[in-house]
N, C-alpha and C. Protein backbone atom coordinates (compact mmCIF):
# COMPACT_ATOMS: atom_id res chain seq x y z
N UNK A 1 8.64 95.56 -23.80
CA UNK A 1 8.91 96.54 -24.85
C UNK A 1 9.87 95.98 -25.91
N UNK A 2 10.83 95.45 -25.09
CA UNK A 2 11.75 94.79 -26.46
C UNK A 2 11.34 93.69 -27.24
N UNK A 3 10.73 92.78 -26.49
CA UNK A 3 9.49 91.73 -27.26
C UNK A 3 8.69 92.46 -28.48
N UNK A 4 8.31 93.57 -28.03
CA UNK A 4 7.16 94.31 -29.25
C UNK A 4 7.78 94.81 -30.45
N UNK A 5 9.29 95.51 -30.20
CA UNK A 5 9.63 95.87 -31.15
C UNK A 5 10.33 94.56 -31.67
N UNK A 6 11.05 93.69 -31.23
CA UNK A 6 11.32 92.30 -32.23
C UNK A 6 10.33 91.98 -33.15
N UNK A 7 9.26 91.70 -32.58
CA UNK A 7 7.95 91.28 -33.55
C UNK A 7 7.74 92.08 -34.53
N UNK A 8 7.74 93.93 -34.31
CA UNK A 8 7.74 94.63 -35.11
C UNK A 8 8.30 94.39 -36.45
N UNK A 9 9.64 94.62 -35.85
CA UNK A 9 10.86 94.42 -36.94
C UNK A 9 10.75 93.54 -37.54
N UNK A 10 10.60 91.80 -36.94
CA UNK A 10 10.31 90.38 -37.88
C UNK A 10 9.30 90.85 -38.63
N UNK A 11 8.17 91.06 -38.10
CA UNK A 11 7.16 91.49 -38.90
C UNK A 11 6.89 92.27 -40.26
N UNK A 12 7.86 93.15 -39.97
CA UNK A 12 8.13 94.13 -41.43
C UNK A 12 9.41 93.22 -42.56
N UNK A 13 10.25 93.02 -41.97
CA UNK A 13 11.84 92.48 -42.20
C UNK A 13 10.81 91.24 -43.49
N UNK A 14 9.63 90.29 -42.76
CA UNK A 14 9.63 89.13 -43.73
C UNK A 14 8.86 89.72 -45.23
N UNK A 15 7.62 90.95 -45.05
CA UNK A 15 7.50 91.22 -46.27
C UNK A 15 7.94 91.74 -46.78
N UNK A 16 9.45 92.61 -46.76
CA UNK A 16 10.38 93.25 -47.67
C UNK A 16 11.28 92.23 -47.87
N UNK A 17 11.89 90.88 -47.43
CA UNK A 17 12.56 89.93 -47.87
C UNK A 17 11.76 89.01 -48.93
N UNK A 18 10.28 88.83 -48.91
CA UNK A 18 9.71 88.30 -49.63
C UNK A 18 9.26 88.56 -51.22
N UNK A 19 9.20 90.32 -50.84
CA UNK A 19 8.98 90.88 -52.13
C UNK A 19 10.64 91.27 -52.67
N UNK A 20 11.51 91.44 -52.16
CA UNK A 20 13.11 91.55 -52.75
C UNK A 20 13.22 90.28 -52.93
N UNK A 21 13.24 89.13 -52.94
CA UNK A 21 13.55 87.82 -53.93
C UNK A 21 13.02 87.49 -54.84
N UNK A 22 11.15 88.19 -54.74
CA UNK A 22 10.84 88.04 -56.09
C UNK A 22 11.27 88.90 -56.82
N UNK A 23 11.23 90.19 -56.54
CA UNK A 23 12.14 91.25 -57.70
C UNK A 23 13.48 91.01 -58.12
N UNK A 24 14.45 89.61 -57.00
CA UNK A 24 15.48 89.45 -57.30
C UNK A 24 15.32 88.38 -58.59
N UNK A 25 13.81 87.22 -58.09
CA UNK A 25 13.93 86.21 -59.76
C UNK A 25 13.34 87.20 -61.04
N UNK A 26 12.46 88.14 -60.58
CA UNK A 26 12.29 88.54 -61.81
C UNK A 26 12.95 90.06 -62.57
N UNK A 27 14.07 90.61 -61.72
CA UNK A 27 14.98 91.47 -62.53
C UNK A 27 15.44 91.38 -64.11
N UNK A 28 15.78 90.07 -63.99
CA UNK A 28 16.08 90.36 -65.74
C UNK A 28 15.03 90.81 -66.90
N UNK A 29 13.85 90.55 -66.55
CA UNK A 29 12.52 90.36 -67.15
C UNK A 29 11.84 91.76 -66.57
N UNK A 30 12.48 92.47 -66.02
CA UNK A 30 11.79 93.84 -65.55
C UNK A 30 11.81 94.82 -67.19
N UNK A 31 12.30 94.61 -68.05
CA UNK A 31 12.93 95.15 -69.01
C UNK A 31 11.01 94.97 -69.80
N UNK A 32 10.76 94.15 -70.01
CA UNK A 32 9.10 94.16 -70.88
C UNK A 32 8.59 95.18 -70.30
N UNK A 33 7.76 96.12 -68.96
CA UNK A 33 7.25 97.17 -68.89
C UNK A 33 7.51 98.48 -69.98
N UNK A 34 8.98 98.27 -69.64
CA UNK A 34 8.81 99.60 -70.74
C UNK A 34 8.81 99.08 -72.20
N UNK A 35 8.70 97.91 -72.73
CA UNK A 35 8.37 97.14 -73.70
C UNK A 35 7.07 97.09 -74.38
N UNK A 36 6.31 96.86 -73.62
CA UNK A 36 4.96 96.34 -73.90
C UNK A 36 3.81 97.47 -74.11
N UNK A 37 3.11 97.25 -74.64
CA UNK A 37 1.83 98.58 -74.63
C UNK A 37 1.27 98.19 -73.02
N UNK A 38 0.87 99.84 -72.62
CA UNK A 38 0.40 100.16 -71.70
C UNK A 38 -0.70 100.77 -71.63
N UNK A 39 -1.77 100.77 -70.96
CA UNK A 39 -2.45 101.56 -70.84
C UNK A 39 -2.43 103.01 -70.37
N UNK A 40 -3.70 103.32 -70.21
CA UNK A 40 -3.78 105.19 -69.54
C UNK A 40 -3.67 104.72 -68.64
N UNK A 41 -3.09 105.84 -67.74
CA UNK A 41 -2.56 106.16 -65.98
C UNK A 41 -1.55 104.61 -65.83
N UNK A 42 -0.94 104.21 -66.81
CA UNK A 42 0.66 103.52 -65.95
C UNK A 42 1.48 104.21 -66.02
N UNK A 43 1.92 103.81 -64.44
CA UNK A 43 3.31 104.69 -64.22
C UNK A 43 4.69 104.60 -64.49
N UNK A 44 5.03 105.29 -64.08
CA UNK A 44 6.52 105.21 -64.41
C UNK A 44 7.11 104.22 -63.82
N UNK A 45 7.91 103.09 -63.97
CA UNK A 45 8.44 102.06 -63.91
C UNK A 45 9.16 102.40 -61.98
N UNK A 46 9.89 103.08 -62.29
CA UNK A 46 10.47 103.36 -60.86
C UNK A 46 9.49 103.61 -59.73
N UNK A 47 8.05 103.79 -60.24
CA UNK A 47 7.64 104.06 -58.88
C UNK A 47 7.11 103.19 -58.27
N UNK A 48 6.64 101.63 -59.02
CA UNK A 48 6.83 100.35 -58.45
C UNK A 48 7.54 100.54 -57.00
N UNK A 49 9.24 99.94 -57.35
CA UNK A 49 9.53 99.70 -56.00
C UNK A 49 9.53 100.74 -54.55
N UNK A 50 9.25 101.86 -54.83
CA UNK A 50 8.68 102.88 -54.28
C UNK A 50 7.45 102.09 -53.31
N UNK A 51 6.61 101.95 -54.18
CA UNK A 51 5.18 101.57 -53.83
C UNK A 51 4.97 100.63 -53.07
N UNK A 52 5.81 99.39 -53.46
CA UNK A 52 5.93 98.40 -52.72
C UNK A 52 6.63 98.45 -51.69
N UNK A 53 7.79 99.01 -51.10
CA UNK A 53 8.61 99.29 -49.93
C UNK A 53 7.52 99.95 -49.30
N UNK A 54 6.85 100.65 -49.27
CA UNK A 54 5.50 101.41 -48.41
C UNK A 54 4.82 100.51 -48.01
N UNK A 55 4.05 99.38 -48.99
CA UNK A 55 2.70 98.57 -49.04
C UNK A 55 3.22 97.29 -48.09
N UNK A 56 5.00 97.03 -48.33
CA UNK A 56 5.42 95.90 -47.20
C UNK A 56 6.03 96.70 -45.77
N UNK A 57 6.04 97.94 -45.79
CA UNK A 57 5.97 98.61 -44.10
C UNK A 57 4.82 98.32 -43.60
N UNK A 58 3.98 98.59 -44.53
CA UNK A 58 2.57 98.72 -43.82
C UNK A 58 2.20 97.46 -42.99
N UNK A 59 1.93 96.14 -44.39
CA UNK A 59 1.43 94.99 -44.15
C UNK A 59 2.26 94.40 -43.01
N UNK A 60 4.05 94.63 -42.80
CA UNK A 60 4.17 94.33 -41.82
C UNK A 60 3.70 94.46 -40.35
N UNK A 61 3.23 95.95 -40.37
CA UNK A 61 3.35 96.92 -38.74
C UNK A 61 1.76 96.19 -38.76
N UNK A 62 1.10 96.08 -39.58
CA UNK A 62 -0.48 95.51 -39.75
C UNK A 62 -0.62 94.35 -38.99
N UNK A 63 0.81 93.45 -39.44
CA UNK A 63 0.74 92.17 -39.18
C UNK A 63 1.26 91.59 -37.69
N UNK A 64 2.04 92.54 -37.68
CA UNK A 64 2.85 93.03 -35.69
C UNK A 64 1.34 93.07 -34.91
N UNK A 65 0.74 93.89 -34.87
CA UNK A 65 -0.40 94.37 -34.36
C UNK A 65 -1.15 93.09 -33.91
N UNK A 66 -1.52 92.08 -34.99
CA UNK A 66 -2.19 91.63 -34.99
C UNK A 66 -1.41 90.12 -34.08
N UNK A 67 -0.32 89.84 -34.51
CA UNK A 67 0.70 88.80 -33.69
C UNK A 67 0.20 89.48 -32.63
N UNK A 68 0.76 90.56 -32.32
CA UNK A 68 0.91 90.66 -30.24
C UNK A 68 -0.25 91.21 -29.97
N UNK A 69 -1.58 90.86 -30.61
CA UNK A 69 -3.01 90.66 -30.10
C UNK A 69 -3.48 90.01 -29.00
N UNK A 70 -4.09 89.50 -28.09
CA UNK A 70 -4.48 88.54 -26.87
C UNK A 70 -5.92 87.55 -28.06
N UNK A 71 -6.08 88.37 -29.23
CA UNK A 71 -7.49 87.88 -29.62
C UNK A 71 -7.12 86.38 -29.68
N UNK A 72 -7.82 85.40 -29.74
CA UNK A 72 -8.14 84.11 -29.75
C UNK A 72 -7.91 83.43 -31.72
N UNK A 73 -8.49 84.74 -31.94
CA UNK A 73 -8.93 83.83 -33.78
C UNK A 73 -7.48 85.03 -34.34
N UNK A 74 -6.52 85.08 -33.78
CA UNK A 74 -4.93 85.56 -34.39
C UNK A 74 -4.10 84.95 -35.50
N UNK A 75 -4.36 83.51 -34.95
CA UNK A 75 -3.43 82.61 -35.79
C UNK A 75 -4.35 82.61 -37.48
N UNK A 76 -5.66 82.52 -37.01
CA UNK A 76 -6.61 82.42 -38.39
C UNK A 76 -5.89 83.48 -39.22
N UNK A 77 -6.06 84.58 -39.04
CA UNK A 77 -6.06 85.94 -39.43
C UNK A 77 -4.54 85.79 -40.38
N UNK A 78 -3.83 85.66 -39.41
CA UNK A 78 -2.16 85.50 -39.84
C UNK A 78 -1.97 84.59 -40.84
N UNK A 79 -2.99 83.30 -40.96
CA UNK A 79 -2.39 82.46 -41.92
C UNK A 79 -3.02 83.41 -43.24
N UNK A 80 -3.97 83.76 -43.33
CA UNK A 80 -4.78 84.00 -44.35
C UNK A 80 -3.64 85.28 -44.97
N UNK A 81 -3.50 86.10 -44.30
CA UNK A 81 -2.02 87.05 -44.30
C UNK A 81 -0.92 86.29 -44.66
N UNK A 82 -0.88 85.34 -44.33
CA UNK A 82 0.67 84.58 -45.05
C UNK A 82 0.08 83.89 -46.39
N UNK A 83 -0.79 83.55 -47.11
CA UNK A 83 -1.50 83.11 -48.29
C UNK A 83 -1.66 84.01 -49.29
N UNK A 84 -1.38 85.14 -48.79
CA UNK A 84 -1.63 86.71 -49.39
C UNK A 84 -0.16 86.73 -49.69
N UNK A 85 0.87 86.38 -48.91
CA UNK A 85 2.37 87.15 -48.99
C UNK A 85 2.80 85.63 -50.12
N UNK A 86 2.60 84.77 -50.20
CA UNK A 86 2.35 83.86 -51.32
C UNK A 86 2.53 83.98 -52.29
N UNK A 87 1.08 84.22 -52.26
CA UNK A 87 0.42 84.72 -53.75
C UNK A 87 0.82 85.74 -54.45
N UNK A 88 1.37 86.93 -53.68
CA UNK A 88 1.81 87.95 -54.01
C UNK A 88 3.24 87.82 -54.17
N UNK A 89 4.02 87.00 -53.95
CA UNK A 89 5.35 86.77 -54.39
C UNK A 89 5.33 86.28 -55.78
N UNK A 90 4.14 85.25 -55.95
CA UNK A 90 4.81 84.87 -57.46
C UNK A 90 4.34 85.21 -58.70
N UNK A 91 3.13 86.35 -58.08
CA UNK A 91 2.56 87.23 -59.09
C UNK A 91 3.48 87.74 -60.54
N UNK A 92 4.64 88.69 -59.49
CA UNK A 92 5.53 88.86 -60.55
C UNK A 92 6.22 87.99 -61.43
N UNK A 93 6.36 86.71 -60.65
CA UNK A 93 7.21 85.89 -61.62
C UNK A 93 6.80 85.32 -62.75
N UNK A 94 5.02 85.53 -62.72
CA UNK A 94 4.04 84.82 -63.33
C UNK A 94 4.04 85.87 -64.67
N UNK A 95 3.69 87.22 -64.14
CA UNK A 95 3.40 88.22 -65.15
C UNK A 95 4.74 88.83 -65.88
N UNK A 96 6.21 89.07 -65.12
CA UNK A 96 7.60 89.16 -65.83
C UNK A 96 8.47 87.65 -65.94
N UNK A 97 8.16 87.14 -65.73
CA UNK A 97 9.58 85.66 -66.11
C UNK A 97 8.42 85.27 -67.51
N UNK A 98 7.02 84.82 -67.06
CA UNK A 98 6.38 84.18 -67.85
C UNK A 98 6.11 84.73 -68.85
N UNK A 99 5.28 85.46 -68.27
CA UNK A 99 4.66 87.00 -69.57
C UNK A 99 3.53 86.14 -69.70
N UNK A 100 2.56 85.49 -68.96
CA UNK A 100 1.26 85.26 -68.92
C UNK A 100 0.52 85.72 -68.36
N UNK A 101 0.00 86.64 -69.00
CA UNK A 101 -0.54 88.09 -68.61
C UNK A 101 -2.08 87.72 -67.88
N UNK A 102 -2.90 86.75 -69.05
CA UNK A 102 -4.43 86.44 -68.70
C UNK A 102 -3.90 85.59 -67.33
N UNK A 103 -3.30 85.14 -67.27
CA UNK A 103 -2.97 84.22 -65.72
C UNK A 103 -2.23 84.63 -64.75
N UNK A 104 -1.77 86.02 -65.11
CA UNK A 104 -1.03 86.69 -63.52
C UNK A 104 -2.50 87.82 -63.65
N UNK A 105 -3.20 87.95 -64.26
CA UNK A 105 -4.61 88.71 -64.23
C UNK A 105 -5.00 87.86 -63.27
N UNK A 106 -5.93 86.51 -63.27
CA UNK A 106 -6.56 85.86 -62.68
C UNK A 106 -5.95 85.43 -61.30
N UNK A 107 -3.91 85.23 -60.86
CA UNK A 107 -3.64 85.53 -60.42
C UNK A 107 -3.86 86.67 -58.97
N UNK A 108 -3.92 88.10 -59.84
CA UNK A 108 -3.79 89.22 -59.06
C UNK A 108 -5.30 89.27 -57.92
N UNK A 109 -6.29 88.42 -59.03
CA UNK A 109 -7.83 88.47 -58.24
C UNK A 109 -7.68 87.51 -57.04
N UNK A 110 -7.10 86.38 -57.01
CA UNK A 110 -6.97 85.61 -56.25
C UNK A 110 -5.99 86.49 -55.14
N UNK A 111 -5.12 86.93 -55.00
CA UNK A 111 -4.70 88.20 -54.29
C UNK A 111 -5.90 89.01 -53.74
N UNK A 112 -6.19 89.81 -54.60
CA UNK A 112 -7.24 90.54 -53.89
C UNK A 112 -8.44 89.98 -53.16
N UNK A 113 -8.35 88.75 -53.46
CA UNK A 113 -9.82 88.17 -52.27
C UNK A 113 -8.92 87.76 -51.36
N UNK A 114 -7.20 87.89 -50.97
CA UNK A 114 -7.00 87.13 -49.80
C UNK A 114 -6.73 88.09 -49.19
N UNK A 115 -6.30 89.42 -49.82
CA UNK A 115 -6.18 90.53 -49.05
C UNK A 115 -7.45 91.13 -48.89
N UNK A 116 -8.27 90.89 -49.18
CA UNK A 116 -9.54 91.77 -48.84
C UNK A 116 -10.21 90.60 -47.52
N UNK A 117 -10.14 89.29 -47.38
CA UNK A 117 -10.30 88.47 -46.08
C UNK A 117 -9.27 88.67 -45.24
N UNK A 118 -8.19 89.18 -45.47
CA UNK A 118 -7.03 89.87 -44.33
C UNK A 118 -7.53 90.68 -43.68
N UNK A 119 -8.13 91.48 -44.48
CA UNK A 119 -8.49 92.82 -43.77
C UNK A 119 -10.08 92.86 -43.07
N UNK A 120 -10.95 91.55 -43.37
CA UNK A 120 -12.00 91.31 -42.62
C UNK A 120 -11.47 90.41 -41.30
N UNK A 121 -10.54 89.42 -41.21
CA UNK A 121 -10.41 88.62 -40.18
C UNK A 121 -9.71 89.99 -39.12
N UNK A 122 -8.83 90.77 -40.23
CA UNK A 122 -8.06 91.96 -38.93
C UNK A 122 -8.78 92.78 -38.33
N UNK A 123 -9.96 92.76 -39.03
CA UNK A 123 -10.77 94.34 -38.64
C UNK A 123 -11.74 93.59 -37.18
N UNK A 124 -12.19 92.25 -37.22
CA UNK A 124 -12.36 91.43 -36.26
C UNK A 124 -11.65 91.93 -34.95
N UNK A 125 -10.69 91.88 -35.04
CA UNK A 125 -9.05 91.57 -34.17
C UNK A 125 -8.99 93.15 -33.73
N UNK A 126 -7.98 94.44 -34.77
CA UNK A 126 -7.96 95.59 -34.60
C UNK A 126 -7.86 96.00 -35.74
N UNK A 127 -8.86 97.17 -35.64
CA UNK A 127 -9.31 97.71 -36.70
C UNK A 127 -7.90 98.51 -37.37
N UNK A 128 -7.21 99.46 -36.71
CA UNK A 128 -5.86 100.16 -37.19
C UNK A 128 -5.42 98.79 -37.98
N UNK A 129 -5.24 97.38 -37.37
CA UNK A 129 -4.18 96.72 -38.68
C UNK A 129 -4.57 96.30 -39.22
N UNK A 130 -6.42 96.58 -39.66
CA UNK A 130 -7.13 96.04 -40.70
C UNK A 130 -7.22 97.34 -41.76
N UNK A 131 -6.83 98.70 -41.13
CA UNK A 131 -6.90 99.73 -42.22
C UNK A 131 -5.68 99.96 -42.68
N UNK A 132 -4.29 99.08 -42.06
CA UNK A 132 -3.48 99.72 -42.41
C UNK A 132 -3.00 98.60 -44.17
N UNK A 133 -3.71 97.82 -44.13
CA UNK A 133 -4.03 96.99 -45.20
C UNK A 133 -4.77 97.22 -46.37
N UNK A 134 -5.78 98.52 -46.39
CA UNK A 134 -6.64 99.12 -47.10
C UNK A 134 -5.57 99.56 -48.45
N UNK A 135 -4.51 100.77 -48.16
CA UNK A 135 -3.77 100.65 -49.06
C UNK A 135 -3.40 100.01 -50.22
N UNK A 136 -2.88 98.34 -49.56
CA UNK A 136 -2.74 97.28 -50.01
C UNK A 136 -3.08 96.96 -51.34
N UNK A 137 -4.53 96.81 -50.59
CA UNK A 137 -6.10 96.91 -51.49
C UNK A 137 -5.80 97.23 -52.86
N UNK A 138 -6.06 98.79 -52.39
CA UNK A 138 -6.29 99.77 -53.67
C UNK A 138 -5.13 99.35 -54.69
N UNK A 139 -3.98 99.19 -53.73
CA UNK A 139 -3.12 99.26 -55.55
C UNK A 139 -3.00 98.00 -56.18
N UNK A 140 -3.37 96.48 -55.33
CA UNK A 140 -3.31 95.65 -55.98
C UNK A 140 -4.88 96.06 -56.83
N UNK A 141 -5.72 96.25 -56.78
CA UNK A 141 -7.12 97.03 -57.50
C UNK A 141 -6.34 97.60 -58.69
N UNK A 142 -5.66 98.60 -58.37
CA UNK A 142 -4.99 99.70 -59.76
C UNK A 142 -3.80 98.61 -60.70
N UNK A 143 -3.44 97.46 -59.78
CA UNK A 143 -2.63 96.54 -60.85
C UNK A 143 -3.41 95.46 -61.55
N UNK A 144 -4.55 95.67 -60.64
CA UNK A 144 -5.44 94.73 -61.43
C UNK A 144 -6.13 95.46 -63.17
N UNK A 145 -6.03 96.20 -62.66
CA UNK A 145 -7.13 97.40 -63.94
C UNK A 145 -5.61 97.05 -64.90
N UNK A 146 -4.42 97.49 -64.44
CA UNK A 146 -2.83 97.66 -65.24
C UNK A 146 -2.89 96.05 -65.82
N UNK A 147 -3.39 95.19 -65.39
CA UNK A 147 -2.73 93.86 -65.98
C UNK A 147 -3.49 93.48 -67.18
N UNK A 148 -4.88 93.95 -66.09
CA UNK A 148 -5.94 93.48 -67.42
C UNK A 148 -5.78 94.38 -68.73
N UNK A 149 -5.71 95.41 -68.45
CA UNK A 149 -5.48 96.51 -69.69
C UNK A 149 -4.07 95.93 -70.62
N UNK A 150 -2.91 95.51 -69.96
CA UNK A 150 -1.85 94.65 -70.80
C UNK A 150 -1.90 93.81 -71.29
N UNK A 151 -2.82 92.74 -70.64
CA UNK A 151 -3.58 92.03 -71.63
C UNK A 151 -3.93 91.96 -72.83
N UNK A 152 -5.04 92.81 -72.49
CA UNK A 152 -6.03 93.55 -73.78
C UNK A 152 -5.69 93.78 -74.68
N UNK A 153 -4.13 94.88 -74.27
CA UNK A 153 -2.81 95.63 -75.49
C UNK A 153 -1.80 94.94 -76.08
N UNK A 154 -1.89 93.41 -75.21
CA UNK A 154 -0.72 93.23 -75.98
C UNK A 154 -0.79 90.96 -76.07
């Protein structure tokens, strides 16, 4: 039992440390959102880190699940999940430090095909920590529609 919840905890602990250092390089540069033209349905700036503290509970408890699996093809699964936590770190730094919008676009897709093979190698493994990744999905999807549309606007 105490083994499971360690893993738990590591498990969650590395994608909220991963996404708080990138929000820590790209804080100064958080200031362009409310800068820049936006499209219909962007939100309000604050509900970002909202969103993301949810989306790295999840991916962690997703990613627990799948560590203290017996399945055989675990380690596969996990790396492809750590290529995702990557990619998704320097998204922001790409789209706020840089402000290269067409290339944290193309970026965000490369994201979404590693999280969308996360969630096929997990659903393999167990299905709960392949849905609990679905989330994920959708809003990197809704930042994808948000980037490209910033693009477009600006």
């Amino acid at each position: 039992m105490k083994d499971k919840l360690k893993a738990y905890i590591i498990s969650i602990v590395i994608p909220l440390v991963i996404g708080g250092i990138s929000a820590m390089l790209t804080f100064n540069n958080m200031n362009i959102y409310g800068e820049i033209e936006k499209p219909f349905l962007s939100p309000p700036a604050i509900l970002f880190p909202i969103v993301w503290t949810i989306l790295y509970i999840l991916m962690g408890i997703s990613s627990a699940i799948i560590k203290l699996s017996d399945n055989e093809n675990k380690a596969d699964a996990l790396i492809i999940y750590r290529f995702s936590l990557l990619i998704n770190f320097f998204w922001s730094i790409i789209f706020f430090n840089m402000r290269a919008y067409n290339f944290a676009f193309v970026w965000l897709i490369a994201l979404w095909l590693f999280v969308f093979y996360t969630i096929i190698k997990y659903s393999k493994i167990n299905k709960t920590a392949a849905y609990l990744q679905i989330p994920y999905l959708l809003w990197i999807t809704f930042a994808g529609y948000l980037n490209l549309m910033i693009s477009i606007l600006n």
